[in-house]
Protein backbone atom coordinates (compact mmCIF):
# COMPACT_ATOMS: atom_id res chain seq x y z
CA UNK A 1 -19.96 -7.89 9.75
CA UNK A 2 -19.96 -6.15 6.34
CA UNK A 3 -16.49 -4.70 4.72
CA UNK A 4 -16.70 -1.11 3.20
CA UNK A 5 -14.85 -2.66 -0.26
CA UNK A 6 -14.25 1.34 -1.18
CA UNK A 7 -12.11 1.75 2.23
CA UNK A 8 -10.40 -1.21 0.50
CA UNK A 9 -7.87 0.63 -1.76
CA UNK A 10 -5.29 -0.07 -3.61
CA UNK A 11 -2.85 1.35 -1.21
CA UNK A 12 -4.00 -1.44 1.31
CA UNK A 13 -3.78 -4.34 -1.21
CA UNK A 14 -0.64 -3.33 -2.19
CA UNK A 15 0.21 -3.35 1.85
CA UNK A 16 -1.36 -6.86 1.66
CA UNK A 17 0.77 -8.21 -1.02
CA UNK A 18 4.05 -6.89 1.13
CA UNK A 19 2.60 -8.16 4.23
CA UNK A 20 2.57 -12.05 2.67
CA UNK A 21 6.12 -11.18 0.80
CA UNK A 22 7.43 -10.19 4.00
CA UNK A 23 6.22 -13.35 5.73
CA UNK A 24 7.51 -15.72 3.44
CA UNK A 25 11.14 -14.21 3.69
CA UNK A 26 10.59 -14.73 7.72
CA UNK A 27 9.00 -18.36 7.53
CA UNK A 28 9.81 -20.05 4.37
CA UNK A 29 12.52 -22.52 5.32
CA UNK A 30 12.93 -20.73 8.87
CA UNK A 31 14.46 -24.39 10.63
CA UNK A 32 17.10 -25.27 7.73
CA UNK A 33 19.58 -23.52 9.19
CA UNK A 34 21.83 -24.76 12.50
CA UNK A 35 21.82 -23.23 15.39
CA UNK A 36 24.47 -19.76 15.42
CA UNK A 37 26.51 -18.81 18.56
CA UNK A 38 24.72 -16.07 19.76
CA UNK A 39 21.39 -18.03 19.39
CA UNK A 40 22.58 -20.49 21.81
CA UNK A 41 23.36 -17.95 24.03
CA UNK A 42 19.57 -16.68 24.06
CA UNK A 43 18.24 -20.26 25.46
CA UNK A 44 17.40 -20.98 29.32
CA UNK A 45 20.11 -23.49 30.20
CA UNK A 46 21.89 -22.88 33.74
CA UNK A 47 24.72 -24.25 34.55
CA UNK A 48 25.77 -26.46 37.63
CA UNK A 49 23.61 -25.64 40.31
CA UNK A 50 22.56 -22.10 39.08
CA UNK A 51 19.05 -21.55 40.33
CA UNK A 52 16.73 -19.26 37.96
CA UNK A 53 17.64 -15.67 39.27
CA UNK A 54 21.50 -16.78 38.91
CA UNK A 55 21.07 -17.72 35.83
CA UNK A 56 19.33 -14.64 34.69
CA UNK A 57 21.18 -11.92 36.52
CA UNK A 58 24.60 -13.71 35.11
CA UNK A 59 23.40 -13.00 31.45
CA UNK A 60 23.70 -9.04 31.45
CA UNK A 61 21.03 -7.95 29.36
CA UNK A 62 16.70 -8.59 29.86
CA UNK A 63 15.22 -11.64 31.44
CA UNK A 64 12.43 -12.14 28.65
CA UNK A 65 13.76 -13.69 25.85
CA UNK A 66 15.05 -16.46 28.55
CA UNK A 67 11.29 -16.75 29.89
CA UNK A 68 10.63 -17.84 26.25
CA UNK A 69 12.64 -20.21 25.58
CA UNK A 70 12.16 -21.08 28.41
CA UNK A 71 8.11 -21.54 28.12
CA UNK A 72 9.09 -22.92 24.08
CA UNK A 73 11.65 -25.65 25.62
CA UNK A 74 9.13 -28.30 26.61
CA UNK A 75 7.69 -28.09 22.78
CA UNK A 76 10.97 -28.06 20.87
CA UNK A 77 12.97 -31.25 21.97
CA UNK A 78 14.73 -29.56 24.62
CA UNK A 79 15.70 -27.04 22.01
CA UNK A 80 16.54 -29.28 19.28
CA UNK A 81 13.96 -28.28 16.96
CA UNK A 82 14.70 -25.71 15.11
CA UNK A 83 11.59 -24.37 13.66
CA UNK A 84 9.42 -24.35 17.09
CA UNK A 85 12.04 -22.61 18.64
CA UNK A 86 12.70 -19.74 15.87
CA UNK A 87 8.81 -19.22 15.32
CA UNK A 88 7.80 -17.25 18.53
CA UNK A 89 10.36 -15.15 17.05
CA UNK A 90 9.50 -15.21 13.57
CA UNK A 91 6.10 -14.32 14.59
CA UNK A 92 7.08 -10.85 16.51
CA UNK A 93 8.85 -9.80 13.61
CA UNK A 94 6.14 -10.80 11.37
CA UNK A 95 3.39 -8.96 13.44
CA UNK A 96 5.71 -5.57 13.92
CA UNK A 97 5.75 -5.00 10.25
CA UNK A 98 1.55 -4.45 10.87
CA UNK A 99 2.71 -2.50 13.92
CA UNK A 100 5.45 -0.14 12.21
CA UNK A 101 3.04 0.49 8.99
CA UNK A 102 0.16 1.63 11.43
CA UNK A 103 2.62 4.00 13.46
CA UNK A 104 4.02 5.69 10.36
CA UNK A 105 0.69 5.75 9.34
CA UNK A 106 -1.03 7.75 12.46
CA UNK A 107 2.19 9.89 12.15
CA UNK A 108 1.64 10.78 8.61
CA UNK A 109 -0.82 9.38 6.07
CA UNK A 110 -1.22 5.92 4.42
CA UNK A 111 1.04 6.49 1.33
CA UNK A 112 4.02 7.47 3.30
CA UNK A 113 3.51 4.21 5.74
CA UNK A 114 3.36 1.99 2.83
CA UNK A 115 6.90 3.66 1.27
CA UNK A 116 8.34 3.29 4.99
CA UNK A 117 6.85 -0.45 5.33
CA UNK A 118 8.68 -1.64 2.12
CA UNK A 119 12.26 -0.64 3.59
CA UNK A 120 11.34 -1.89 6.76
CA UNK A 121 10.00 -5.31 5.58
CA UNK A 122 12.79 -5.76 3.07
CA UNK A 123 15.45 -4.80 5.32
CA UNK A 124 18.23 -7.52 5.84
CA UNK A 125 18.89 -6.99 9.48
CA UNK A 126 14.53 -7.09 10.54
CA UNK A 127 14.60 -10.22 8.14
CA UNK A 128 17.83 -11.60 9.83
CA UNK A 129 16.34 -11.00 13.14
CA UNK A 130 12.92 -12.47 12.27
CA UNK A 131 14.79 -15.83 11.46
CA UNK A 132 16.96 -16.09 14.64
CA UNK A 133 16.39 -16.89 18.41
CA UNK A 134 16.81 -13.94 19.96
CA UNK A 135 15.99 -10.69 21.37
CA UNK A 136 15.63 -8.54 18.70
CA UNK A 137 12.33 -9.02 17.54
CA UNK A 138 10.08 -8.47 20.56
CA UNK A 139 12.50 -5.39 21.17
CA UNK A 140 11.06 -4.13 17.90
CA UNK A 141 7.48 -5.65 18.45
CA UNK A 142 6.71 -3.96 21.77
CA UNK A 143 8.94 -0.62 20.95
CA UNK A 144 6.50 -0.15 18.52
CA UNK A 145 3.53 -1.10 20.20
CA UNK A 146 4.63 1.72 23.21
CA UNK A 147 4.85 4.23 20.55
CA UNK A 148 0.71 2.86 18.61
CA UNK A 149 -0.34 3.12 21.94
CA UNK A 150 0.86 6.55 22.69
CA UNK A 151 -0.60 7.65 19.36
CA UNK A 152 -3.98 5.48 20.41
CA UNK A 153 -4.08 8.03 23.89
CA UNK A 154 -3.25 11.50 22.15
CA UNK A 155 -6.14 10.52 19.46
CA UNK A 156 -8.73 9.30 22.43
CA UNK A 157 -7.33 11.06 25.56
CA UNK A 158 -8.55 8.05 27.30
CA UNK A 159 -5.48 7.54 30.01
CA UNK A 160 -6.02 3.90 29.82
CA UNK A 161 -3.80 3.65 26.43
CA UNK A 162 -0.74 5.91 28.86
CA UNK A 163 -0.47 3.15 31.25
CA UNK A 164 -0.26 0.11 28.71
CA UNK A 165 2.17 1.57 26.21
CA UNK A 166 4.56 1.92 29.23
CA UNK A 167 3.97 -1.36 30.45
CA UNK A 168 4.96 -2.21 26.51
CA UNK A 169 7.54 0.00 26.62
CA UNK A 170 8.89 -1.73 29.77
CA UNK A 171 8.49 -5.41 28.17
CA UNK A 172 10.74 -3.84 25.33
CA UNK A 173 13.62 -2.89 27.69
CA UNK A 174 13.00 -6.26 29.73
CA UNK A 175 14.25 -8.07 26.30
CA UNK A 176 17.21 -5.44 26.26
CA UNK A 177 17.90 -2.56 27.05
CA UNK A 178 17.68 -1.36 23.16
CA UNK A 179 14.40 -0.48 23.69
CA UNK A 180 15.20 2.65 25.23
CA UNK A 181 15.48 4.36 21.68
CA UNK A 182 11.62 3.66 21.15
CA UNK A 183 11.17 5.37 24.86
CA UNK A 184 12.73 8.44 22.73
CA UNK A 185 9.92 8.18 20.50
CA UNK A 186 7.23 8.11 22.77
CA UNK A 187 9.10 10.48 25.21
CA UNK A 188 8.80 13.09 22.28
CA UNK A 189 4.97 12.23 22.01
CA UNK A 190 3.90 13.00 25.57
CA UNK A 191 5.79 15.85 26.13
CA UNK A 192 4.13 17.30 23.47
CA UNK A 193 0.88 16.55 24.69
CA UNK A 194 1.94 17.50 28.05
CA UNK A 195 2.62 21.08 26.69
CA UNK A 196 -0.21 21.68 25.30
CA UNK A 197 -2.47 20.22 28.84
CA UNK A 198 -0.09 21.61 30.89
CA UNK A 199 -3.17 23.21 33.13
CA UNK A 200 -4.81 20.02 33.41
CA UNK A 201 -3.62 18.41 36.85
CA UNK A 202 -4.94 14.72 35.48
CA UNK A 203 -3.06 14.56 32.68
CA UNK A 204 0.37 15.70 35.72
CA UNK A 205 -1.05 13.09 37.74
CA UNK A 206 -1.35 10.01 35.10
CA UNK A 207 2.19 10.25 33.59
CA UNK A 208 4.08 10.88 37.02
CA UNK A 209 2.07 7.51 38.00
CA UNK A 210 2.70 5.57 34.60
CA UNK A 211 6.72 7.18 34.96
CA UNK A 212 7.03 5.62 38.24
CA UNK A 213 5.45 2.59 37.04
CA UNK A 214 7.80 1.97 34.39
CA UNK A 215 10.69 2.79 36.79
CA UNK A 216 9.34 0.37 39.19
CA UNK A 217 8.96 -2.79 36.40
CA UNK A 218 12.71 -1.84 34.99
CA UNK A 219 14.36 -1.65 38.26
CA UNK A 220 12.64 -4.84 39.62
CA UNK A 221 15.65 -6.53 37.47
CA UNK A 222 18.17 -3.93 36.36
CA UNK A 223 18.42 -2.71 40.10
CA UNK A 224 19.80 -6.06 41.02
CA UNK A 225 21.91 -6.62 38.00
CA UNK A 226 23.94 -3.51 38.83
CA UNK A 227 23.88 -4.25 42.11
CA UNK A 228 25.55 -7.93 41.42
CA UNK A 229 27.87 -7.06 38.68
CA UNK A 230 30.90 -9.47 38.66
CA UNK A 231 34.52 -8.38 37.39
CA UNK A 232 33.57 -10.64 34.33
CA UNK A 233 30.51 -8.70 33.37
CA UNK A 234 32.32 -5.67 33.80
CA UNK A 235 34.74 -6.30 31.66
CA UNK A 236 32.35 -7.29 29.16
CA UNK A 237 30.51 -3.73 29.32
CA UNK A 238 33.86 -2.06 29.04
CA UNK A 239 34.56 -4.24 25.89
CA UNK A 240 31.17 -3.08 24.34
CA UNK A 241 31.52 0.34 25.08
CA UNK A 242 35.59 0.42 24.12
CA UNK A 243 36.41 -1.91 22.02
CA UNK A 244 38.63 -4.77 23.09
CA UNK A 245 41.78 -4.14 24.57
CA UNK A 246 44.76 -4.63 22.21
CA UNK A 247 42.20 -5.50 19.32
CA UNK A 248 42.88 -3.50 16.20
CA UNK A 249 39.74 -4.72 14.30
CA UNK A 250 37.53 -1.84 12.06
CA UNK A 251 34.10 -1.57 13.66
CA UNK A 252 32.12 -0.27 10.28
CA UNK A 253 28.83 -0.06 10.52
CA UNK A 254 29.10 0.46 6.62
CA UNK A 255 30.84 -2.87 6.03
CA UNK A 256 27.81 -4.36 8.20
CA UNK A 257 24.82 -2.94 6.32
CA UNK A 258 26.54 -3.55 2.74
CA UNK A 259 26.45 -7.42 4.40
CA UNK A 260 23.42 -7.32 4.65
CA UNK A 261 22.01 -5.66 1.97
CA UNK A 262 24.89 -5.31 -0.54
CA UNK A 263 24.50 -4.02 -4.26
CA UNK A 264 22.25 -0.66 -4.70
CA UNK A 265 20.51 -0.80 -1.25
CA UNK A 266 22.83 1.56 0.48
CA UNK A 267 22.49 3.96 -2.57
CA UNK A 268 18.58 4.00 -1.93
CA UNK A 269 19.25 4.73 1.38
CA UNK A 270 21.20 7.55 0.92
CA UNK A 271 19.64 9.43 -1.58
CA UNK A 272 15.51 8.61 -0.04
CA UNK A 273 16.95 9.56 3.46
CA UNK A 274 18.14 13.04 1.94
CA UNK A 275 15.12 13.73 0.21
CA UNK A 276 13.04 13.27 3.56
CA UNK A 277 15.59 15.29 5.38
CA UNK A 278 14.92 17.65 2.73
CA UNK A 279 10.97 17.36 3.10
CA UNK A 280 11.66 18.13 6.85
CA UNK A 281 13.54 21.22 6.50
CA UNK A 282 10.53 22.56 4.36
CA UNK A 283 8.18 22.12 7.35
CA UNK A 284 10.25 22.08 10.22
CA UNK A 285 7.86 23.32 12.59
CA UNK A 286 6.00 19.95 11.72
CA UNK A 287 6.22 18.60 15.58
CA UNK A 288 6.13 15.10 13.97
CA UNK A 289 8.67 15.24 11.71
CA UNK A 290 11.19 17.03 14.56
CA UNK A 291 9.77 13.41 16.94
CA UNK A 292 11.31 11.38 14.34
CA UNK A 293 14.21 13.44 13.33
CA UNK A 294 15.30 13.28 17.52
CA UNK A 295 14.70 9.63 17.47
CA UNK A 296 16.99 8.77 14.75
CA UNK A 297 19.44 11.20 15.88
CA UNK A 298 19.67 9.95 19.58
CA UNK A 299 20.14 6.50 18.68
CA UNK A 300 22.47 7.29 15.68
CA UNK A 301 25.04 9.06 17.93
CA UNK A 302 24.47 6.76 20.58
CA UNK A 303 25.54 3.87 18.69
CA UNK A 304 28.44 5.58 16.35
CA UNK A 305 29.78 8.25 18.81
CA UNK A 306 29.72 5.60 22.43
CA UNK A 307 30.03 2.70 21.50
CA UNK A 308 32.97 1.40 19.70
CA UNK A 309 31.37 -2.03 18.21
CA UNK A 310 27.20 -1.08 17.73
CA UNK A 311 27.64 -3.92 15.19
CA UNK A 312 23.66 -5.30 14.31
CA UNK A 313 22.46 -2.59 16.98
CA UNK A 314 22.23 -0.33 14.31
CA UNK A 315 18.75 -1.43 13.50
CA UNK A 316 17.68 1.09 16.52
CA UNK A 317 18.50 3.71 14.78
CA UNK A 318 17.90 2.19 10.95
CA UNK A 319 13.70 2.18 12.09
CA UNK A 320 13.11 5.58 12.38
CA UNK A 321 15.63 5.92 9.29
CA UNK A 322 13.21 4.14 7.10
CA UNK A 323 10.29 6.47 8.01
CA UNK A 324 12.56 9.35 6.77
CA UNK A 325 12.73 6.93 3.67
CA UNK A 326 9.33 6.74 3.47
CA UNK A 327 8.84 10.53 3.51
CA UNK A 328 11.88 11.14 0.81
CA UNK A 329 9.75 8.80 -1.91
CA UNK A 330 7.08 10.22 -1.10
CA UNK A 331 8.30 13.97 -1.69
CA UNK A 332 10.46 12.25 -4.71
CA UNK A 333 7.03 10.87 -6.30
CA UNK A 334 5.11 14.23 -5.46
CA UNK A 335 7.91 16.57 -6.54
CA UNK A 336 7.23 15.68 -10.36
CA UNK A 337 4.18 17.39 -11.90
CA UNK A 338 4.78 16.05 -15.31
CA UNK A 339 2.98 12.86 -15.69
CA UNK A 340 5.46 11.17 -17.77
CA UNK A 341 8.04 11.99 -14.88
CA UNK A 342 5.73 10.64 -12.10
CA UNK A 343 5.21 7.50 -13.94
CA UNK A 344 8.90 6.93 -14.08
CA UNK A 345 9.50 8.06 -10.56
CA UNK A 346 6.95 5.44 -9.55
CA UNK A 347 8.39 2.57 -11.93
CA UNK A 348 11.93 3.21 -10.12
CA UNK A 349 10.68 2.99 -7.00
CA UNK A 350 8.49 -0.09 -7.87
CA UNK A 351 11.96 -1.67 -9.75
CA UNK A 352 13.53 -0.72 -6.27
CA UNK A 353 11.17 -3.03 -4.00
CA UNK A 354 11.23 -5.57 -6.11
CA UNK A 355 15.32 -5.59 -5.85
CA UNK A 356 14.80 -5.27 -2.47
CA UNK A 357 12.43 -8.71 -1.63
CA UNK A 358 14.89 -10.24 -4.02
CA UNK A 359 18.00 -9.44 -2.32
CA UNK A 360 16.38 -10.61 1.09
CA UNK A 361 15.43 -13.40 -0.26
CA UNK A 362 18.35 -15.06 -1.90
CA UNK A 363 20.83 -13.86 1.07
CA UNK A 364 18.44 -15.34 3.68
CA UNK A 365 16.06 -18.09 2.65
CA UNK A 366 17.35 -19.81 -0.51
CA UNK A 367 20.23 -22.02 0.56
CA UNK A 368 21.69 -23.75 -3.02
CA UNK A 369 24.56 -21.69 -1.83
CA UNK A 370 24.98 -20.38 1.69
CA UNK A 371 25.98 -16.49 1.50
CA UNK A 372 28.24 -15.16 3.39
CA UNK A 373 30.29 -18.18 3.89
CA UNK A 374 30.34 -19.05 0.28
CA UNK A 375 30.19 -17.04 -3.05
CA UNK A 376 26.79 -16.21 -4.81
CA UNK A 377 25.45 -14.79 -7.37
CA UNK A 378 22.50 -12.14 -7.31
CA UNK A 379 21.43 -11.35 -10.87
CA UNK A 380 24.34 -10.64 -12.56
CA UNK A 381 26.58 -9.47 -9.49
CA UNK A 382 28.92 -11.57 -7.10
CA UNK A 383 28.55 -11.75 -3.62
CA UNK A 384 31.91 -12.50 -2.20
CA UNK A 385 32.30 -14.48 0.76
CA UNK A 386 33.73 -13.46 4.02
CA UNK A 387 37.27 -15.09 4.54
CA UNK A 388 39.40 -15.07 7.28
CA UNK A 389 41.08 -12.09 6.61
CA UNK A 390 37.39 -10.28 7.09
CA UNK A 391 37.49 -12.05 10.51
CA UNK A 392 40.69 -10.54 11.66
CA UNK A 393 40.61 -6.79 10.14
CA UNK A 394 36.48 -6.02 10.91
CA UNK A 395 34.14 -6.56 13.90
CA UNK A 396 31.60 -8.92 12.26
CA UNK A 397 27.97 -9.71 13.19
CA UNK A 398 26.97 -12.25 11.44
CA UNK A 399 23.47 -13.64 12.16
CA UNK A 400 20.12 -15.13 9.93
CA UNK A 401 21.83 -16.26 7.31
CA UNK A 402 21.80 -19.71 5.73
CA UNK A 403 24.04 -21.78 7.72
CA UNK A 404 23.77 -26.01 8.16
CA UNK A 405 26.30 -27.82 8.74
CA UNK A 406 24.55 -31.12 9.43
CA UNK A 407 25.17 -30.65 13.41
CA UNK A 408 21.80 -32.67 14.12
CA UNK A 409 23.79 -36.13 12.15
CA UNK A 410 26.66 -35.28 13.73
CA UNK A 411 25.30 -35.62 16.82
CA UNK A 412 23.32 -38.59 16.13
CA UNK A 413 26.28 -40.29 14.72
CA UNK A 414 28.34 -39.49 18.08
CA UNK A 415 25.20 -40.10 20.37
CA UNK A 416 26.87 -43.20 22.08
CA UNK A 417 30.30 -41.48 22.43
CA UNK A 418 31.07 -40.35 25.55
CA UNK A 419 34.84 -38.97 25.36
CA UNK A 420 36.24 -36.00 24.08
CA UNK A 421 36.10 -34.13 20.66
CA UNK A 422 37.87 -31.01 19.01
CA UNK A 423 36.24 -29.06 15.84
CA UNK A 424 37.24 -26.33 13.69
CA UNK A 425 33.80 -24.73 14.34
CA UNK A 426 32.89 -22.09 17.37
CA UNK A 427 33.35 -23.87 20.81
CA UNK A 428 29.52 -23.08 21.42
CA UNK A 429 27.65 -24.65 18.43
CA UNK A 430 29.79 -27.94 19.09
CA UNK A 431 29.15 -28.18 22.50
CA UNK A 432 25.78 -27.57 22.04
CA UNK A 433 25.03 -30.53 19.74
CA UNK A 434 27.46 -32.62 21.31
CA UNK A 435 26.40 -32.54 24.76
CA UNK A 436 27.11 -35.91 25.79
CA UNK A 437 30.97 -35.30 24.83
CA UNK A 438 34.01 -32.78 25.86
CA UNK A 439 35.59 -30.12 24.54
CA UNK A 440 39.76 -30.67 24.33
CA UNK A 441 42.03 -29.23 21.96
CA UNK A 442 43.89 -31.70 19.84
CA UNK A 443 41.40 -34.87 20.87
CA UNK A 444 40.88 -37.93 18.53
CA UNK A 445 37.93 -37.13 17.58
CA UNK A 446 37.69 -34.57 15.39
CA UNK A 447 34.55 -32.64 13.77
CA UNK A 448 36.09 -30.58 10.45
CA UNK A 449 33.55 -28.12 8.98
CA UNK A 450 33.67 -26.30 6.26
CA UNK A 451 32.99 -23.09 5.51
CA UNK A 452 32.83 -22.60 9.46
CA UNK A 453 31.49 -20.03 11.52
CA UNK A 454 34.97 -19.56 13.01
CA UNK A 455 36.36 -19.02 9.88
CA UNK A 456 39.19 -21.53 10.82
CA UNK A 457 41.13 -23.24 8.26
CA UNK A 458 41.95 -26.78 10.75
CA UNK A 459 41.79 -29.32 8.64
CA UNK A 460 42.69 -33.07 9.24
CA UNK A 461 43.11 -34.48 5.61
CA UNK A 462 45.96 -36.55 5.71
CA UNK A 463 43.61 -38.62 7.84
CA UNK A 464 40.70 -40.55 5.88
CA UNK A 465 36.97 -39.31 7.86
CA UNK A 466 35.45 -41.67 9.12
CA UNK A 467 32.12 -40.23 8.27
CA UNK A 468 31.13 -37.70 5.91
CA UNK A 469 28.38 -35.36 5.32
CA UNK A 470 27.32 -33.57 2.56
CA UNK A 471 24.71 -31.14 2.10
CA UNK A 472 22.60 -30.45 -1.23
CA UNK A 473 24.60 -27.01 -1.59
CA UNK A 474 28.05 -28.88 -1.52
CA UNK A 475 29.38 -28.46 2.37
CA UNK A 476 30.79 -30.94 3.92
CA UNK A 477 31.41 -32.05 7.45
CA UNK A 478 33.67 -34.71 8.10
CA UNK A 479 34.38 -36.91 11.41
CA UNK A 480 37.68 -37.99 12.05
CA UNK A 481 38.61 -40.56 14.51
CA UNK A 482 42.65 -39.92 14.82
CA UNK A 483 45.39 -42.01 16.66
C-alpha cells in the first residue's frame, strides 16, 4: 500500500505528536497507584449468595463495566493487579481521543479538530478517567463512536452506519446512563437529515426500526432495574438528585475543575469558550454549530440546574465544551491579519498546550509527591493539598490521582491473620486488601495511613508500629498491634 506523504501534513504530525503525549499521560506508570473507593466499587464481586442478575441489578447504574472486569478478573490476580485491570480502560480513553479528533473533524475542518483534541487530551478529568477502573471511559469511547457513525451515514446514506451507531449509542448508556448526552448529539444529526428526506419513506422506516432497537437493548436492563428498585437505591437516587439530607456541604463544580486542572486552565477555558460562542453567533444559521451549542447546553443545565452534586459528571458537558474551544482558537488565530500578531497568537496558544500536558502530567503520573493529598509544586506555583476541612465544607470527587499507600505489603504482611482490624483509611480500600480479616472499630490491630483517602486524622502514636512502610515520596503506613 503506498502513503500519499503530501496528505501527510503538518497538521496530522502535529496530531501525531499529541496522540503519543496523550498516551503516555494515560499509561506511563498507570498500576503505581492503589486501588480508590469508587474503583472497587466498579469490580464483579457478589456478595453471599448473589447470583449474576442480583448482583447487577443491585448496582444502579449499566451492567458493562461489571462484564469487564468481569472478563479482565481471570488475568489480573483476582483483581490484584493493578495495571491489567486499569488498561482495558486506559485503552478506551486512549482510542476516543482518535475518535473525538475525527468527529470534530467531519463537523468542521482539520485545524479546528486539532485545537479541540489538545483540550480534550490534556484535560484532567479524560486523563483521570483514562487511569481509573471505571465507567467513564467506554461512556466517552462509544458516545463518540454513535455520533462518527452518524456522521459516516449522512456522508454515505448507506443505512447500515444508522443501525450500528445506535447499537454504540446503546453500549454507551449500558456503561451508564451518561451517555444519554452523546444521544443529544446524534439526536440533533438525524433530525436534521430527517428534515431534509422527509419524503423519503426509507429513511421513516430505518430510524423508527433503529429507535425501537435502541429502546429494546436499553430496556432489556433498565426496565428491570426500575422495576426492582429497593428503598436503599431509592434513597440513593434522591441523594444524587438532592443532595444529602441534613448535609450542608458546597457542591462547586468550580472547586472540582480548578482540582483538576488548577493554575491558568480555567482562564483558557473561559476566554476560548467565548470566542467560539462568539464565532457561533456570526453564523448562527450554521446547523452544526447550533448541534453542538444544544449538546453542551442540555447537559450543562442538566448537571448544574438537577442535580445537586454532578461532581466528575461534568465531563458530559466539558466534551462538547472543548469543541467550542477548538472553534474560539481557531477564530482567535484567524481574527489577526497582521503577521506579527498571528505569530504571537499562535506562540500563546502553543505556550498554552504545553502548560497544559505539563499540568496533567505532574498532577497525575509523576508521584515524588502525591497531589492532592500532599503539597506540590508546578513551576513556580503551589498546589495546596486538600485537608479535612475541604472534606467537610465541599462535595469532593476525587479520582486518578497518585495515591499508594503500600496496601499490597500490608496485606502480605497480614496474610496469615485472620481476626479483626480497624484503619484510618475508607472502610472499602481496607477491606478490599484485607480480605481474609474484619472490619471493627477500635480492634488491636490497627492500619494508620497517612495522608488518607478519608482524610481522617486517627492516629495511634503513643503505641510503637509494629511494622512500617515507607514509600519513595515519604508516606508512611504503619501497623499497630495494640493491647
Amino acid at each position: 500500500m503506498k502513503v500519499d506523504l503530501k496528505k501527510f501534513n503538518i497538521v496530522s504530525l502535529i496530531f501525531l505528536l499529541i496522540f503519543l503525549l496523550a498516551g503516555f499521560l494515560r499509561f506511563y506508570n498507570l498500576g503505581y497507584s492503589n486501588y480508590q473507593g469508587d474503583e472497587i466499587k466498579a469490580f464483579y464481586n457478589p456478595t453471599g449468595n448473589q447470583n449474576f442478575y442480583e448482583f447487577i441489578f443491585d448496582q444502579r447504574k449499566g451492567p458493562l463495566q461489571f462484564l469487564v472486569t468481569l472478563a479482565i478478573k481471570p488475568f489480573s490476580d483476582n483483581y490484584f493487579n493493578h495495571f491489567v485491570m486499569r488498561l482495558p480502560f486506559a485503552l478506551a480513553g486512549f482510542v476516543s481521543i482518535i475518535l473525538f479528533y475525527l468527529v470534530v473533524k467531519n463537523f468542521y475542518n482539520q485545524k479546528i479538530a486539532l485545537y479541540a483534541t489538545i483540550f480534550f487530551a490534556t484535560s484532567g478529568f479524560l486523563v483521570a478517567f483514562s487511569r481509573i477502573v471505571q465507567y467513564q471511559s467506554f461512556v466517552i469511547l462509544f458516545g463518540l463512536v454513535s455520533i462518527f457513525l452518524g456522521q459516516k451515514f449522512i456522508e454515505s446514506k448507506k443505512y447500515l452506519f444508522v443501525y450500528l451507531s445506535i447499537f454504540s449509542l446503546a453500549l454507551s448508556l449500558l456503561f451508564h446512563y451518561d451517555g444519554v448526552f452523546f444521544g443529544v448529539a446524534l439526536a440533533f444529526l438525524y433530525l436534521k437529515e430527517l428534515y431534509f428526506e422527509r419524503k423519503n419513506k426509507k429513511i421513516w422506516i430505518n430510524f423508527i426500526v433503529s429507535g425501537i432497537l435502541l429502546i429494546s437493548i436499553l430496556a432489556s436492563f433498565y426496565v428491570p432495574l426500575v422495576l426492582n428498585l429497593d428503598n436503599a437505591s431509592l434513597e440513593y437516587f434522591r441523594e444524587r438528585i438532592e443532595g444529602v439530607g441534613g448535609d450542608n456541604k458546597i457542591s462547586s463544580s468550580l472547586f472540582n475543575f480548578n482540582l483538576y486542572q488548577p493554575y491558568f486552565s480555567l482562564y483558557a477555558y473561559i476566554i476560548f469558550g467565548i470566542l467560539g460562542l462568539f464565532s457561533f453567533i456570526k453564523n448562527y444559521k450554521n446547523y452544526t454549530s447550533l448541534t453542538i451549542i444544544l449538546w453542551f447546553m442540555v447537559a450543562f443545565i442538566f448537571m448544574e440546574t438537577l442535580i445537586q452534586s454532578p461532581g466528575t459528571h461534568i465531563y458530559t458537558y466539558l466534551i462538547p465544551l472543548m469543541i467550542i474551544l477548538g472553534v474560539g482558537v481557531d477564530f482567535c488565530i484567524k481574527v489577526f491579519k497582521n503577521k506579527i500578531l498571528n505569530y504571537l497568537s499562535i506562540s500563546i496558544f502553543i505556550i498554552l498546550t504545553t502548560h497544559l500536558f505539563l499540568q496533567s502530567y505532574v498532577l497525575f503520573v509523576e508521584n515524588s509527591t502525591e497531589y492532592p493529598w500532599q503539597e506540590k509544586k508546578i513551576y513556580y506555583f503551589d498546589l495546596k493539598r486538600l485537608t479535612q476541612a475541604d472534606n467537610r465544607n465541599y462535595y469532593l470527587s476525587i479520582f486518578g490521582f497518585p495515591y499508594n499507600r503500600n496496601w499490597m505489603e500490608i496485606r502480605e504482611f497480614l496474610k496469615d491473620y485472620n481476626g479483626e482490624y480497624d484503619s484510618s483509611e475508607k472502610n472499602s480500600i481496607a477491606s478490599f486488601y484485607l480480605q481474609n480479616m474484619r472490619f471493627k472499630n477500635n480492634s488491636k490491630t490497627y492500619v494508620e495511613i497517612e495522608f488518607p483517602q478519608s482524610f481522617s486524622r486517627a492516629n495511634r502514636r503513643d503505641y510503637t508500629p509494629l511494622k512500617t512502610i515507607e514509600n519513595p515520596n515519604g508516606t508512611k503506613s504503619l501497623i499497630y498491634f495494640l493491647n
